[in-house]
Protein backbone atom coordinates (compact mmCIF):
# COMPACT_ATOMS: atom_id res chain seq x y z
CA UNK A 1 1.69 15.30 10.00
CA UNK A 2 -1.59 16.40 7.87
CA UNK A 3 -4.93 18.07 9.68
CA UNK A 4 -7.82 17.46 8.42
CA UNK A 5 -10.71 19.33 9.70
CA UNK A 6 -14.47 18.90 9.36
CA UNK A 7 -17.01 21.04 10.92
CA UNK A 8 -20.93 20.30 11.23
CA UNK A 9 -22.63 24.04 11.78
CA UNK A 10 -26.16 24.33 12.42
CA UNK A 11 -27.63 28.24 11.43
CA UNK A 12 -30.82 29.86 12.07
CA UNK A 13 -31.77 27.37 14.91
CA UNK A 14 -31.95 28.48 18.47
CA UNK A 15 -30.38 25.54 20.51
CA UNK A 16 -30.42 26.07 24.72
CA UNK A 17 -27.28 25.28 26.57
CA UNK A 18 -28.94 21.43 27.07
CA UNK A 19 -29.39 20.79 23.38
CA UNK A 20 -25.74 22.05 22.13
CA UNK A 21 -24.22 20.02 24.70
CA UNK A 22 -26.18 16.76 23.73
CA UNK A 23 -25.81 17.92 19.71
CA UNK A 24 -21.46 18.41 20.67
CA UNK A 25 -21.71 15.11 22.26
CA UNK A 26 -23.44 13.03 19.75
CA UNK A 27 -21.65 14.65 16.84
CA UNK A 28 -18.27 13.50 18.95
CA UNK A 29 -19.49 9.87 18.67
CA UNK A 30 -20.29 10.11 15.29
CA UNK A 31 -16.44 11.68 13.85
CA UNK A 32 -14.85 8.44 16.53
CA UNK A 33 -17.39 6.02 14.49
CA UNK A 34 -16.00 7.65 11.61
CA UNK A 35 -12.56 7.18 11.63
CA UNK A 36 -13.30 3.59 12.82
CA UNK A 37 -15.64 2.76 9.46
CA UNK A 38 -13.03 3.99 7.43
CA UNK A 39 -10.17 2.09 8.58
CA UNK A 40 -8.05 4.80 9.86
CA UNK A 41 -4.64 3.70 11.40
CA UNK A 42 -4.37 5.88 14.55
CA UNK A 43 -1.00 4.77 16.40
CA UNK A 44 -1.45 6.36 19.53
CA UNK A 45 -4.58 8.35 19.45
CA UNK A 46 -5.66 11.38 22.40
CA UNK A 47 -8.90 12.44 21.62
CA UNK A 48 -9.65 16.01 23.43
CA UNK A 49 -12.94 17.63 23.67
CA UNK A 50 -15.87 19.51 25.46
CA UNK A 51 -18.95 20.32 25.00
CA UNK A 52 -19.34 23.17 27.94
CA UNK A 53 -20.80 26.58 26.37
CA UNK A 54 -18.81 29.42 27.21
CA UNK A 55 -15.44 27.83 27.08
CA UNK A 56 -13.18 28.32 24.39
CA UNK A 57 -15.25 27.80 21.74
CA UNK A 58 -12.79 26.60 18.89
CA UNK A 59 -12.25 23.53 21.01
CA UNK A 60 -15.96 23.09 21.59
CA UNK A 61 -16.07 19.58 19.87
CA UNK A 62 -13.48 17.21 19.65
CA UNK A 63 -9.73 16.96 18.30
CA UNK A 64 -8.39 13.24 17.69
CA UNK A 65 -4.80 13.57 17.71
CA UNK A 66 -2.13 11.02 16.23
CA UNK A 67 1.52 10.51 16.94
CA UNK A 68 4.27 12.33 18.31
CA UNK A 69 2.06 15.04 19.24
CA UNK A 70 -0.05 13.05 21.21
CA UNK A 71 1.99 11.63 23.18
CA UNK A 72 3.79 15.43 24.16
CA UNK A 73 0.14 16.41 24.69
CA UNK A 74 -0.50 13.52 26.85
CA UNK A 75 2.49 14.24 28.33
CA UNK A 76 1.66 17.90 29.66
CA UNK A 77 -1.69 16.76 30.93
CA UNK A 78 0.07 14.21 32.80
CA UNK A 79 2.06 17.22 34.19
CA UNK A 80 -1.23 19.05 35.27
CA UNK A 81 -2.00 16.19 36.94
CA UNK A 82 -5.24 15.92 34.39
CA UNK A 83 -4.05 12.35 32.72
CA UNK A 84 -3.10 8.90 34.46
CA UNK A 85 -1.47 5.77 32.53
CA UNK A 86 -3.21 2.87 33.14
């Protein structure tokens, strides 16, 4: 399994709570459109993600994650009672 990581910062602008939620959000849409434009074969994709200020910021964003590991992932959710199968 490879991890890949890109990161968008921003420096030396003051952003309110508002603004880095909508920046988080629309920078989440953008790394989905991504993947999409460049093909990428995702088997079982979980894509994680917030953009709530305050709250573990190393998730602050969003993780796409492939494979086995999604599907344990999805599976502890599922145990938190945080995920449904449709």
């Amino acid at each position: 399994m490879s991890r890949i990581e890109f990161r968008f910062v921003v420096d030396g602008v003051e952003l309110s709570d508002e603004q880095r939620a909508l920046v988080s959000r629309e920078v989440q849409k953008a790394g989905l459109a991504a993947l999409t434009t460049a093909n990428a074969k995702l088997k079982n994709a979980l894509t994680l993600g917030h953009d709530i200020p305050g709250i573990r910021p190393e998730w602050q964003g969003l993780w796409v994650i492939d494979g086995g590991p999604a599907r344990e992932l999805a599976e502890k959710i599922n145990d938190s009672a945080f995920w449904m199968q449709k």
